[in-house]
PDB file of N, CA and C in Angstrom:
ATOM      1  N   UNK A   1      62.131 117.333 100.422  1.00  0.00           N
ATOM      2  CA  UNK A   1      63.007 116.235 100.812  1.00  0.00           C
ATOM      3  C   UNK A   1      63.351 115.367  99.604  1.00  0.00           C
ATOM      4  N   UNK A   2      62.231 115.279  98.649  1.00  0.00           N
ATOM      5  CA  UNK A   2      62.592 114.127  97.465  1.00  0.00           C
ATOM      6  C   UNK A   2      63.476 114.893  96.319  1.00  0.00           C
ATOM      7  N   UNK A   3      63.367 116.209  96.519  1.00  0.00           N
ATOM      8  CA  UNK A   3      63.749 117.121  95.726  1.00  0.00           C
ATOM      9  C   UNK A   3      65.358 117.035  95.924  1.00  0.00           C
ATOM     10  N   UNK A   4      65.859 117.081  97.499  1.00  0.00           N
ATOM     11  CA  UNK A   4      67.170 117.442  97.810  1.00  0.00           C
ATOM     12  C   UNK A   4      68.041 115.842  97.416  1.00  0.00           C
ATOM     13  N   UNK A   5      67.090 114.420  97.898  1.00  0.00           N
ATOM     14  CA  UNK A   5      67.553 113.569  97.740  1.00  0.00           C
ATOM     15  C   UNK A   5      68.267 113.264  96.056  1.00  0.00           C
ATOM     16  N   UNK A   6      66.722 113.477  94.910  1.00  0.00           N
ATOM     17  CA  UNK A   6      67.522 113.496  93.628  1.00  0.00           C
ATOM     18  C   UNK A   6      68.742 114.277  93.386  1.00  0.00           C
ATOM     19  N   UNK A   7      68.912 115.666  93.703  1.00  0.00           N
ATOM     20  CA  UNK A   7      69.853 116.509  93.658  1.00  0.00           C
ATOM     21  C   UNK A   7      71.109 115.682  93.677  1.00  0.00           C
ATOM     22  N   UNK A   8      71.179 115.042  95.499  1.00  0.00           N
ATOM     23  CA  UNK A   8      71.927 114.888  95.997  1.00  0.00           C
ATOM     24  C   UNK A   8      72.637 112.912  95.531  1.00  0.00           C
ATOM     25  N   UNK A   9      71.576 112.135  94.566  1.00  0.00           N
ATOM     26  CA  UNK A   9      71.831 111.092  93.744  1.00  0.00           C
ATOM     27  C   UNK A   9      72.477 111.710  92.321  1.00  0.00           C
ATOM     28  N   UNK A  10      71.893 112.369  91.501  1.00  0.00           N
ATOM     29  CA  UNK A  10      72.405 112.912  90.548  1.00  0.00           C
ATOM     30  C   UNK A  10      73.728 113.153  90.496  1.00  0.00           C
ATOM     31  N   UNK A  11      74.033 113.938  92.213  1.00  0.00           N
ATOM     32  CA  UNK A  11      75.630 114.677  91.851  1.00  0.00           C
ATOM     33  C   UNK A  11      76.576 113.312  92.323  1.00  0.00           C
ATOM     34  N   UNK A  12      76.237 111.775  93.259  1.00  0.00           N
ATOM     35  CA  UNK A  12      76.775 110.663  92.894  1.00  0.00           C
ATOM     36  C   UNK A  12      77.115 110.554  91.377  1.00  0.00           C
ATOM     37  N   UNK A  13      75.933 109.952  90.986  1.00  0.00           N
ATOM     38  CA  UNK A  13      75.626 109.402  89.767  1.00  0.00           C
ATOM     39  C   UNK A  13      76.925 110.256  88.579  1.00  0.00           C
ATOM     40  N   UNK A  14      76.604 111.758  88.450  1.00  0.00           N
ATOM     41  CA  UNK A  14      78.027 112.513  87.678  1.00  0.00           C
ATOM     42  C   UNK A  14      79.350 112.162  88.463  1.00  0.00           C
ATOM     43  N   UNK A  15      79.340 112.204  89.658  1.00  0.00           N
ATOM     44  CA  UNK A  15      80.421 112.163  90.071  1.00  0.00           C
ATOM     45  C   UNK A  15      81.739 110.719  89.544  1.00  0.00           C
ATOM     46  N   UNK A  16      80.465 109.987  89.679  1.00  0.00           N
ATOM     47  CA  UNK A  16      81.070 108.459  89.477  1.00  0.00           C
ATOM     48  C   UNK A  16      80.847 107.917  87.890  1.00  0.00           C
ATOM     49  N   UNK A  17      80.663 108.438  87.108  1.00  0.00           N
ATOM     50  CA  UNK A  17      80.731 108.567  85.602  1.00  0.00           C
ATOM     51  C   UNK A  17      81.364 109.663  84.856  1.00  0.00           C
ATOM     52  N   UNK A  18      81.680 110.390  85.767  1.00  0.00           N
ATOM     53  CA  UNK A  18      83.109 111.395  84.978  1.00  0.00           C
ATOM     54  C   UNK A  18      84.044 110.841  84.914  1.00  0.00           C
ATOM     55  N   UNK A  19      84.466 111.137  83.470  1.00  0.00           N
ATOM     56  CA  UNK A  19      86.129 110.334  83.238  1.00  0.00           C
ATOM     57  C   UNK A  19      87.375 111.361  82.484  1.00  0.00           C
ATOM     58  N   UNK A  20      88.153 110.628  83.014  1.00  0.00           N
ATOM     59  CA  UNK A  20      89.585 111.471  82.722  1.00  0.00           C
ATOM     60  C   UNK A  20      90.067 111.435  80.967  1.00  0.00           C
ATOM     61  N   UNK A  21      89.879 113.120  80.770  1.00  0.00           N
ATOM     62  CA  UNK A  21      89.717 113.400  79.442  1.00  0.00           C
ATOM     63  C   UNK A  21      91.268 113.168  78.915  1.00  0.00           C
ATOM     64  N   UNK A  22      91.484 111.957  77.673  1.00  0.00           N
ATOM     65  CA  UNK A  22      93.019 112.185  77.302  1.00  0.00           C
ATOM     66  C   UNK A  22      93.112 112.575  76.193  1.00  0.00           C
ATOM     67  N   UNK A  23      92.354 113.607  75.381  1.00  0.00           N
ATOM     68  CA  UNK A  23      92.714 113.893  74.410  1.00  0.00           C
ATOM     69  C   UNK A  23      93.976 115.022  73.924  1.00  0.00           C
ATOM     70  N   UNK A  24      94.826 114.101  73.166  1.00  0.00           N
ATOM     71  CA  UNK A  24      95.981 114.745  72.996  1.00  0.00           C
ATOM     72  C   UNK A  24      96.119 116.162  72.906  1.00  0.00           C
ATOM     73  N   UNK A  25      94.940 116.730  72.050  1.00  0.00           N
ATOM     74  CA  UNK A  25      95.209 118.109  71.883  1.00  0.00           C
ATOM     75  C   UNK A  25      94.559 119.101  73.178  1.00  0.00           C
ATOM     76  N   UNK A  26      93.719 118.419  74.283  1.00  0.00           N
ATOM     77  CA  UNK A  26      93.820 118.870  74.908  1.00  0.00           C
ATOM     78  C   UNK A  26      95.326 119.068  76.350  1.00  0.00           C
ATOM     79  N   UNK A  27      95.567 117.310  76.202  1.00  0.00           N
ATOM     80  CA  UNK A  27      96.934 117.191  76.838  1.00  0.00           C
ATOM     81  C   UNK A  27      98.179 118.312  76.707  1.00  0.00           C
ATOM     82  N   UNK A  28      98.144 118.945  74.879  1.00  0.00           N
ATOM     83  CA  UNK A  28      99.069 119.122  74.416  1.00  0.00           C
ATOM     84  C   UNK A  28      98.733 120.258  73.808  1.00  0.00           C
ATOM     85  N   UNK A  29      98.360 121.309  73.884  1.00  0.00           N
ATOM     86  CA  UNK A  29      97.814 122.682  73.801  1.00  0.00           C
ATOM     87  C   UNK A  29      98.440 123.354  72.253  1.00  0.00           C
ATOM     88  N   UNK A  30      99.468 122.886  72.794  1.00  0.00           N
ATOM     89  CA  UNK A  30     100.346 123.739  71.869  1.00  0.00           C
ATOM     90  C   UNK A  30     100.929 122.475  70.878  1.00  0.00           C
ATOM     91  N   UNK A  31     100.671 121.372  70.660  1.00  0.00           N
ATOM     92  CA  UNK A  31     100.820 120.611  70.187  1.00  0.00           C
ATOM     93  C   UNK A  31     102.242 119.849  70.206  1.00  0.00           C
ATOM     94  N   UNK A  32     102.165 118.965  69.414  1.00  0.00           N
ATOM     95  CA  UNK A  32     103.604 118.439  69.477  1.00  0.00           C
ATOM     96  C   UNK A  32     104.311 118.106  67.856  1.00  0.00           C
ATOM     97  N   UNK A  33     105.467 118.848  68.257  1.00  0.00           N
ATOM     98  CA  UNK A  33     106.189 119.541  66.709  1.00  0.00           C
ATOM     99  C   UNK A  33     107.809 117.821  67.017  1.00  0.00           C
ATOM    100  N   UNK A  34     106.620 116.968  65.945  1.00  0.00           N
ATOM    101  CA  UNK A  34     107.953 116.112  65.951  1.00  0.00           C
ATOM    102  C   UNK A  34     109.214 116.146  65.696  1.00  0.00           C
ATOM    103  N   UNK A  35     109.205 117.208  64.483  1.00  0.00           N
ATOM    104  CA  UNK A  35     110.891 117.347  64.075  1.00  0.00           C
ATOM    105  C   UNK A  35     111.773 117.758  65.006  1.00  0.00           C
ATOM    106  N   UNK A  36     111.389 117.916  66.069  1.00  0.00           N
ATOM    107  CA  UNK A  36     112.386 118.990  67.323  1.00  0.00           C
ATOM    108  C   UNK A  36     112.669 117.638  68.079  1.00  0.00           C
ATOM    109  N   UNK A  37     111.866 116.605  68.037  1.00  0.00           N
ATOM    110  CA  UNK A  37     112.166 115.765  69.186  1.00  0.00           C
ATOM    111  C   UNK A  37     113.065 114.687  68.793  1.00  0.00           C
ATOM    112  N   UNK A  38     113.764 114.119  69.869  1.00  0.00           N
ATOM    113  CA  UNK A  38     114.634 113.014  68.972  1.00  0.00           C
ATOM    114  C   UNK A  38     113.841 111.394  69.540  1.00  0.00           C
ATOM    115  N   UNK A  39     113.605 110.768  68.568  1.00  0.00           N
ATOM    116  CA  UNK A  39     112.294 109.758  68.977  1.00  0.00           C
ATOM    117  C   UNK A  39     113.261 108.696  68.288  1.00  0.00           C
ATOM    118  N   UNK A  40     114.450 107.979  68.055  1.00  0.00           N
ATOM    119  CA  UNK A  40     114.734 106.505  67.803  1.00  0.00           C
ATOM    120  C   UNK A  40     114.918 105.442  68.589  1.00  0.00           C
ATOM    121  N   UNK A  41     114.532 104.947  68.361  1.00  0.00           N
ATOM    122  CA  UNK A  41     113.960 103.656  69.298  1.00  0.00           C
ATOM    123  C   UNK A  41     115.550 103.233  70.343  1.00  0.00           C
ATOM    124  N   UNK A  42     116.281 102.924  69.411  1.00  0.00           N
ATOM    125  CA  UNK A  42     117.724 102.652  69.597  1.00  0.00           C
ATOM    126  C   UNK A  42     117.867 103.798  71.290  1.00  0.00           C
ATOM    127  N   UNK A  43     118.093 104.645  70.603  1.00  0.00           N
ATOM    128  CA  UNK A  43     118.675 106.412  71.415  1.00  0.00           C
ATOM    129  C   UNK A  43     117.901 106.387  72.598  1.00  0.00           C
ATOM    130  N   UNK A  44     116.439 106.702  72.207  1.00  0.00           N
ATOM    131  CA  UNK A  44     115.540 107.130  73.119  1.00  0.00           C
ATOM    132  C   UNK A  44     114.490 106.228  73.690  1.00  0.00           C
ATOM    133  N   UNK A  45     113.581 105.612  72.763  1.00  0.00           N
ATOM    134  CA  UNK A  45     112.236 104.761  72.936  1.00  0.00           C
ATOM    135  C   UNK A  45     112.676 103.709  74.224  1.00  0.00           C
ATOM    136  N   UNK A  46     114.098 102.759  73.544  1.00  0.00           N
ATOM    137  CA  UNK A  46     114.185 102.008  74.102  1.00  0.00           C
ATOM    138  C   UNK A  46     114.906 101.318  75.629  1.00  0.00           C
ATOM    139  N   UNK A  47     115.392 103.217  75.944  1.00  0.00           N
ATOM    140  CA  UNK A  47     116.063 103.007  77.331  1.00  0.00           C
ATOM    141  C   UNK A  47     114.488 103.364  78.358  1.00  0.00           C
ATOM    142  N   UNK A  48     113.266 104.206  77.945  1.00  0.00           N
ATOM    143  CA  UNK A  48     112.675 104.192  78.502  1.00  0.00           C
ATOM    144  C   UNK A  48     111.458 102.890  78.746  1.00  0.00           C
ATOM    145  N   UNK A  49     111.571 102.428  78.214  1.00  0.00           N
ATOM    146  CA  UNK A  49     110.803 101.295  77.512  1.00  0.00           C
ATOM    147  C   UNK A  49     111.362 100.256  79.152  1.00  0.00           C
ATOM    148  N   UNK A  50     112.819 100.036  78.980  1.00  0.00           N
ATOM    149  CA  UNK A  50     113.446  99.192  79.674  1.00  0.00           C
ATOM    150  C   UNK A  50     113.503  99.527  80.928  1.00  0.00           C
ATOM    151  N   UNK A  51     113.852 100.817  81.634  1.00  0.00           N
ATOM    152  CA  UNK A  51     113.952 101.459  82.838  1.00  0.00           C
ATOM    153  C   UNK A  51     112.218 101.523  83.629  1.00  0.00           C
ATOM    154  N   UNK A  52     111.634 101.947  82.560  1.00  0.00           N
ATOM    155  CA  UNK A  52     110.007 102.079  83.483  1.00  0.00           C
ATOM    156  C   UNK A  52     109.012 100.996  82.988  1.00  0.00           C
ATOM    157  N   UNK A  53     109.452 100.209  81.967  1.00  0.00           N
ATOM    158  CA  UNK A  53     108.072  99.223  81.713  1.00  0.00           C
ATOM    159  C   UNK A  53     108.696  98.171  81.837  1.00  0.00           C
ATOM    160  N   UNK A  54     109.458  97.060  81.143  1.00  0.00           N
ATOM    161  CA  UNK A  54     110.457  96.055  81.352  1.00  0.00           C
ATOM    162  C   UNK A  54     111.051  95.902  82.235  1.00  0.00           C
ATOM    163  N   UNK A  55     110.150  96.074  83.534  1.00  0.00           N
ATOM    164  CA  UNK A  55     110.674  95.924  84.757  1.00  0.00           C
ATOM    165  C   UNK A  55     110.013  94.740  85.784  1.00  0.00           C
ATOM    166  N   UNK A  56     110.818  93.894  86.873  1.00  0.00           N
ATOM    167  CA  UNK A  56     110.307  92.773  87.653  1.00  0.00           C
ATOM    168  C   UNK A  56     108.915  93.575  87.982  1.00  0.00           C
ATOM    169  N   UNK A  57     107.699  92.554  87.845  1.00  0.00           N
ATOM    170  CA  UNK A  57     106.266  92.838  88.058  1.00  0.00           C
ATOM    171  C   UNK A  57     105.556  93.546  87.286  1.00  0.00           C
ATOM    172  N   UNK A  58     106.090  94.140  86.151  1.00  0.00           N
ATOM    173  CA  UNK A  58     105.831  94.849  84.873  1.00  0.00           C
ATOM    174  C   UNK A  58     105.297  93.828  83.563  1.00  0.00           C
ATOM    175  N   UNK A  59     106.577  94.464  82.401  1.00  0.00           N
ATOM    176  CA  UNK A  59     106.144  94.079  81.537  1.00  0.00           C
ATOM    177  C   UNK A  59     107.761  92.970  80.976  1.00  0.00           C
ATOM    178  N   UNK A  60     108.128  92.295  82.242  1.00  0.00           N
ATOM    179  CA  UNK A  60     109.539  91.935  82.439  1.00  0.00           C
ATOM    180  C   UNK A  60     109.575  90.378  81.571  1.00  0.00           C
ATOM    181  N   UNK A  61     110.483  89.773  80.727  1.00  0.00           N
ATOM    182  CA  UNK A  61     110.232  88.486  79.934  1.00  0.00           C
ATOM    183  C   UNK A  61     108.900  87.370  80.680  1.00  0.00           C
ATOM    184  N   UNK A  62     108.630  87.202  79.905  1.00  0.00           N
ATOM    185  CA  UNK A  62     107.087  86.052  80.337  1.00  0.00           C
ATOM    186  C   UNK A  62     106.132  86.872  81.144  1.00  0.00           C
ATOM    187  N   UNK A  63     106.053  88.185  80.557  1.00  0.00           N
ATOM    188  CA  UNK A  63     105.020  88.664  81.499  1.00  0.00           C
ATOM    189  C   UNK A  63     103.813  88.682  80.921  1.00  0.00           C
ATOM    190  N   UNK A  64     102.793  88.431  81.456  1.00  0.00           N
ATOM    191  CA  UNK A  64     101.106  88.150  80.794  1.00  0.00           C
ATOM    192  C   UNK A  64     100.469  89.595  81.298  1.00  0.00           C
ATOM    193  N   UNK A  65     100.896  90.708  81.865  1.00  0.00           N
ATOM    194  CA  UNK A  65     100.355  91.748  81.830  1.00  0.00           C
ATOM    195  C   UNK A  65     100.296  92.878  80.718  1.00  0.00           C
ATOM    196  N   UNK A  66      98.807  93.170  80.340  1.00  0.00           N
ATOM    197  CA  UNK A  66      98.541  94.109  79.777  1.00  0.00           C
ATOM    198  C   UNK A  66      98.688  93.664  77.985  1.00  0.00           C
ATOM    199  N   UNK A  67      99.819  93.858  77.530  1.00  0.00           N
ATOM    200  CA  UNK A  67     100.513  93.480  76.529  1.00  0.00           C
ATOM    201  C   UNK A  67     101.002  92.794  76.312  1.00  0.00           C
ATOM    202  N   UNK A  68     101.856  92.241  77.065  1.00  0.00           N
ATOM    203  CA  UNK A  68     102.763  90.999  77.853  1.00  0.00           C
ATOM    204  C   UNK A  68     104.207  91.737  77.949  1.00  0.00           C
ATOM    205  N   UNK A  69     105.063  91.085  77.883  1.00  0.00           N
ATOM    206  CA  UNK A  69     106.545  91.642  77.669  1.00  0.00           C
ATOM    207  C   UNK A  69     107.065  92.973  76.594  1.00  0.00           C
ATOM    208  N   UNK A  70     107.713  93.486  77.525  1.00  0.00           N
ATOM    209  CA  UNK A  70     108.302  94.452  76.462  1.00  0.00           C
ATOM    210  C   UNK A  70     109.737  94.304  76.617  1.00  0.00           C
ATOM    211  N   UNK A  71     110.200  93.324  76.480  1.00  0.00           N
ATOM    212  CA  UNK A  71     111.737  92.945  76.497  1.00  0.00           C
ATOM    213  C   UNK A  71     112.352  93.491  74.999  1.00  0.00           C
ATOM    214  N   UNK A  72     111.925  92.904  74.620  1.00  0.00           N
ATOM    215  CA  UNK A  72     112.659  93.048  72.738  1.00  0.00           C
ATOM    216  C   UNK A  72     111.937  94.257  72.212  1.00  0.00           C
ATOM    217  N   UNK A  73     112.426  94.452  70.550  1.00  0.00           N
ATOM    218  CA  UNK A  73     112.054  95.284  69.468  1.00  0.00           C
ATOM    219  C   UNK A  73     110.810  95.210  69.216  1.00  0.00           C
ATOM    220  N   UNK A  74     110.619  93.893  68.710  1.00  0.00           N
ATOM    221  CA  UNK A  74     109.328  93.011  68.023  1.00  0.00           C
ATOM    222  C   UNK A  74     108.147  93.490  68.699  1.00  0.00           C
ATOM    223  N   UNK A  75     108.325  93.124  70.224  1.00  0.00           N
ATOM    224  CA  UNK A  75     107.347  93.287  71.426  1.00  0.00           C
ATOM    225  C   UNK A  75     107.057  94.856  71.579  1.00  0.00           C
ATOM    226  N   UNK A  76     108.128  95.621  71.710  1.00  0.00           N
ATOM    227  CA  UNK A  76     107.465  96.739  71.894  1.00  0.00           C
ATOM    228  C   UNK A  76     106.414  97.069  70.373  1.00  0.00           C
ATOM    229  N   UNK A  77     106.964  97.188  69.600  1.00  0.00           N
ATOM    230  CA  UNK A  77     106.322  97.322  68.082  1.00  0.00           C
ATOM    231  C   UNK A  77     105.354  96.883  67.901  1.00  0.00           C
ATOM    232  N   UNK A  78     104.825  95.623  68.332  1.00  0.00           N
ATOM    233  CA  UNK A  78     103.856  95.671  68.239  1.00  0.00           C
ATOM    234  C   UNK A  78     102.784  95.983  69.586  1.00  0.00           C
ATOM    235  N   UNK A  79     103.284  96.196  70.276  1.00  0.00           N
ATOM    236  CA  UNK A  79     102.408  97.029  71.398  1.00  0.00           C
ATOM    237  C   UNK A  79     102.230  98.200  71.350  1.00  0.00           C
ATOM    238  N   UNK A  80     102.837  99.035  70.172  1.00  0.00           N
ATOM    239  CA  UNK A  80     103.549 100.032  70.207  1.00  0.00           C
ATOM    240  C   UNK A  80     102.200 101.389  70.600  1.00  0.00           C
ATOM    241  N   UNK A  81     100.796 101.069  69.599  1.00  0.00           N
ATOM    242  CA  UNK A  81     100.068 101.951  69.610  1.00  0.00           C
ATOM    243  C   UNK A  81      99.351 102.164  70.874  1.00  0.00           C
ATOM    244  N   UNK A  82      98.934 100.769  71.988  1.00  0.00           N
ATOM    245  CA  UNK A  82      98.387 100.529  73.449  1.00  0.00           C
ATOM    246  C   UNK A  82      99.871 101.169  73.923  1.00  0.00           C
ATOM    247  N   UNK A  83     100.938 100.811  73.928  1.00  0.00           N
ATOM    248  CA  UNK A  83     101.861 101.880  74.675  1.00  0.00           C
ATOM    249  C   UNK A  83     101.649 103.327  74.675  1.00  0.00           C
ATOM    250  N   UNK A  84     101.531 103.948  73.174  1.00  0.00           N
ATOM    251  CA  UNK A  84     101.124 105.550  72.962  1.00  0.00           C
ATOM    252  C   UNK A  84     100.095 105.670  74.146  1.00  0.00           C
ATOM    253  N   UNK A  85      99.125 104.702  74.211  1.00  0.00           N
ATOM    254  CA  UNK A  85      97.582 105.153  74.566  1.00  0.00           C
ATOM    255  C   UNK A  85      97.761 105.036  76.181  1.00  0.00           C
ATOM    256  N   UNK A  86      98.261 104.279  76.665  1.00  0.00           N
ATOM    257  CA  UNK A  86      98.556 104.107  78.207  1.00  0.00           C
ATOM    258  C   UNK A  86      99.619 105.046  78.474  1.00  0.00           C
ATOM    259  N   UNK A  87     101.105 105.863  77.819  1.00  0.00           N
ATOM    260  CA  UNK A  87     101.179 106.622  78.249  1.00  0.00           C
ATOM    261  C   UNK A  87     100.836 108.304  78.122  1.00  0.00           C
ATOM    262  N   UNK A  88     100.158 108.503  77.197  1.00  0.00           N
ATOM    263  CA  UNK A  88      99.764 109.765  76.587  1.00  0.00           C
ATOM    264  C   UNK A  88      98.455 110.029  77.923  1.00  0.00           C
ATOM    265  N   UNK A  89      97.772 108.860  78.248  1.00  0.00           N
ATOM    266  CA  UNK A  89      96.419 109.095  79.444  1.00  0.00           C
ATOM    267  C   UNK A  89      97.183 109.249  80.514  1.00  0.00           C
ATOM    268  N   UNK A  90      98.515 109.197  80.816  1.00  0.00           N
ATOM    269  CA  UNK A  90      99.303 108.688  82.211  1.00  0.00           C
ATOM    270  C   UNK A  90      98.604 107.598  83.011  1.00  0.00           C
ATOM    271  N   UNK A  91      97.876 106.462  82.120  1.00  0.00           N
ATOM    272  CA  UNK A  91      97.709 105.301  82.838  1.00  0.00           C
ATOM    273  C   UNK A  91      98.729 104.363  83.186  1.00  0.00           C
ATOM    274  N   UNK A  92     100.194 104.386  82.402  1.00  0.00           N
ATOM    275  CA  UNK A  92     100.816 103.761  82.855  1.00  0.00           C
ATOM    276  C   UNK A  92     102.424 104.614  82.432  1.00  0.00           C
ATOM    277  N   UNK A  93     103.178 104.764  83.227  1.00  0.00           N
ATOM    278  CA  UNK A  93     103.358 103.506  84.106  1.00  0.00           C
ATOM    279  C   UNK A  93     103.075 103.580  85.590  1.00  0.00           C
ATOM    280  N   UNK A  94     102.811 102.218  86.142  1.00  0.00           N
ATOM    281  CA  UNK A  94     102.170 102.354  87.403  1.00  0.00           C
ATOM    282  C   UNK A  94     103.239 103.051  88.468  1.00  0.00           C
ATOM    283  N   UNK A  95     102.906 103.389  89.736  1.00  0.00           N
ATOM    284  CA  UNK A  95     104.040 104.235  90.118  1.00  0.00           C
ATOM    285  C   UNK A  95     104.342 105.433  89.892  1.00  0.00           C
ATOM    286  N   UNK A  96     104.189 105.884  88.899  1.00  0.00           N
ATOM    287  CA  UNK A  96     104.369 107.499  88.496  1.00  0.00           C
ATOM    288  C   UNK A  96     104.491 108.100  86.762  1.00  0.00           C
ATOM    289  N   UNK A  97     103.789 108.718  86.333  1.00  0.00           N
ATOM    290  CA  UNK A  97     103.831 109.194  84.998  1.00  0.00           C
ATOM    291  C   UNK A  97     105.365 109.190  84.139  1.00  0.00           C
ATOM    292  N   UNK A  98     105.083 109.464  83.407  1.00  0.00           N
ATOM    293  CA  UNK A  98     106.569 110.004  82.117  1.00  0.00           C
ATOM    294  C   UNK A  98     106.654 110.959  82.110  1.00  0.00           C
ATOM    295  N   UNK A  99     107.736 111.811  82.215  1.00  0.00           N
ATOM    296  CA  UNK A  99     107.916 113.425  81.773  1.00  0.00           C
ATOM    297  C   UNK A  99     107.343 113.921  80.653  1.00  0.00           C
ATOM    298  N   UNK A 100     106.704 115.078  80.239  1.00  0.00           N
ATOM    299  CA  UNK A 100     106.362 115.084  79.302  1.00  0.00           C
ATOM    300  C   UNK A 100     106.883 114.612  78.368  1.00  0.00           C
ATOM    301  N   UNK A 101     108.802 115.322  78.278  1.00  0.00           N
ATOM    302  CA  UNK A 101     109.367 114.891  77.318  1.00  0.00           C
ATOM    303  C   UNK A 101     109.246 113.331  76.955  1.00  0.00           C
ATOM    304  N   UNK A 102     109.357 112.529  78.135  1.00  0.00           N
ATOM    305  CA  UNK A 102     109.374 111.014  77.357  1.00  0.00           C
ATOM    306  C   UNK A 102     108.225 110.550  76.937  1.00  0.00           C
ATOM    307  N   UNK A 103     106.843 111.356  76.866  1.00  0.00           N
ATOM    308  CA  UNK A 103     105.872 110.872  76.660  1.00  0.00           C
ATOM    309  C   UNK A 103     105.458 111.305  74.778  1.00  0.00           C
ATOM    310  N   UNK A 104     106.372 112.360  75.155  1.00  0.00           N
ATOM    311  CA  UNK A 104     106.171 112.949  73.370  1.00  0.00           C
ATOM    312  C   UNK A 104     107.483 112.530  72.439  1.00  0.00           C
ATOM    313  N   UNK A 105     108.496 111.388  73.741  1.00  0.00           N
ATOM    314  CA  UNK A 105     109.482 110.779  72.481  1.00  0.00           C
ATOM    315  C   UNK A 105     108.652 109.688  72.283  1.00  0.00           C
ATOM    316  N   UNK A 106     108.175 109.169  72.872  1.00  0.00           N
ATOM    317  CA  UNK A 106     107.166 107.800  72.599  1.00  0.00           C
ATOM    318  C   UNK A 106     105.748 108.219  71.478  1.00  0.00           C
ATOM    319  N   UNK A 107     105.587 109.024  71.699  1.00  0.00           N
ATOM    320  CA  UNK A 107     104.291 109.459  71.138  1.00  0.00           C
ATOM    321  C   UNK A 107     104.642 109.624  69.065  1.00  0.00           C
ATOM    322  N   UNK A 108     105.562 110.358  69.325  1.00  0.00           N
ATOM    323  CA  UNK A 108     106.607 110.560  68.144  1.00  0.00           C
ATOM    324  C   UNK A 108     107.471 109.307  67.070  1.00  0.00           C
ATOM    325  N   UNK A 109     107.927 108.957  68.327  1.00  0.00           N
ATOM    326  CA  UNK A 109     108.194 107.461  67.653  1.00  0.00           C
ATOM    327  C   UNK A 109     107.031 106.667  66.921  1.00  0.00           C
ATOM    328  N   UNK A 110     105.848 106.431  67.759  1.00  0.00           N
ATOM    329  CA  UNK A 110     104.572 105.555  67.336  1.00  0.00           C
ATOM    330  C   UNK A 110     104.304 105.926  65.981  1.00  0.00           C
ATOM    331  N   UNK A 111     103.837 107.618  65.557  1.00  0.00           N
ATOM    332  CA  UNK A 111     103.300 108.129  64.840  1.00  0.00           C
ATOM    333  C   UNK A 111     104.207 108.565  63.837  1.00  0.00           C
ATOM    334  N   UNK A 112     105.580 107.550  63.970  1.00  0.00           N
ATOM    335  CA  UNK A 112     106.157 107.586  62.833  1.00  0.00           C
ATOM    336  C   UNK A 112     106.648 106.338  62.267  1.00  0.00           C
ATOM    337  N   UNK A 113     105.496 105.192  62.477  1.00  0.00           N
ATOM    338  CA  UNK A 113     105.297 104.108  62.064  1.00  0.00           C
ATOM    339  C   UNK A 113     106.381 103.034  62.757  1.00  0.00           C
ATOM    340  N   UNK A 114     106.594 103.487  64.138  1.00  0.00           N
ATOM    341  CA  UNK A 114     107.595 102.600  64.988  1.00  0.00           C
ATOM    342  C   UNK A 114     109.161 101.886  64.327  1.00  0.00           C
ATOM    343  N   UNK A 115     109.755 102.656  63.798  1.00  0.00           N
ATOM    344  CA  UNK A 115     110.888 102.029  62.942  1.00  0.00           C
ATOM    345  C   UNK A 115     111.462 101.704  63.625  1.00  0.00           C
ATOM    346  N   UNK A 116     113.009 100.718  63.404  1.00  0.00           N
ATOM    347  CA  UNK A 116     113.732 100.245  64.409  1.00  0.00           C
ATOM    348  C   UNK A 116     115.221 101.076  64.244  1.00  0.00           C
ATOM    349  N   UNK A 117     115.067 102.290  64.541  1.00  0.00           N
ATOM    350  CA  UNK A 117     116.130 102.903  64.309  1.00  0.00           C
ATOM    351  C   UNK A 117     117.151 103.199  65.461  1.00  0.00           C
TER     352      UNK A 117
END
């Protein structure tokens, strides 16, 4: 009986301390080949930026969540690397993930020192 009980605490105990693995190269198998993607902030970064995060109850002007606002350039830029990291885990955005593709124009953009192009 004390035998089945530990068993049966243990597989709690793992259950509720397993965590969701985001490492990119496991995310991304085959990796991600920046030159193919088109990542300028202008073009790409910043319509997604505006459509799924810069939104009422988000990250919309005067917002104190997370980062705070991602209205402007400035703001995203410097949020830029917690943006990579919240969407590369699909922690955000709340509501529903990024396509891959927009997750590897964002990802791309970051890791190319966030320019304002």
């Amino acid at each position: 009986m004390v035998k089945k009980l530990a068993i049966a605490l243990l597989g709690v105990v793992l259950l509720f301390n397993s965590c969701y693995n985001d490492k990119e190269e496991l995310l991304y198998p085959d990796g991600v080949n920046c030159s193919t993607i088109g990542a300028q902030y202008v073009a790409h970064v910043s319509p997604i930026i505006q459509t799924r995060c810069a939104i009422d109850g988000c990250h919309e002007s005067g917002s104190t969540n997370g980062p705070g606002a991602l209205t402007t350039f400035d703001q995203v830029k410097n949020a830029a690397v917690q943006i990579r990291s919240a969407v590369v885990s699909r922690f955000m955005p709340e509501g529903g993930s990024l396509t891959t593709t927009e997750i590897r124009i964002i990802s791309c953009w970051v890791d190319s020192g966030a320019p304002k192009n």
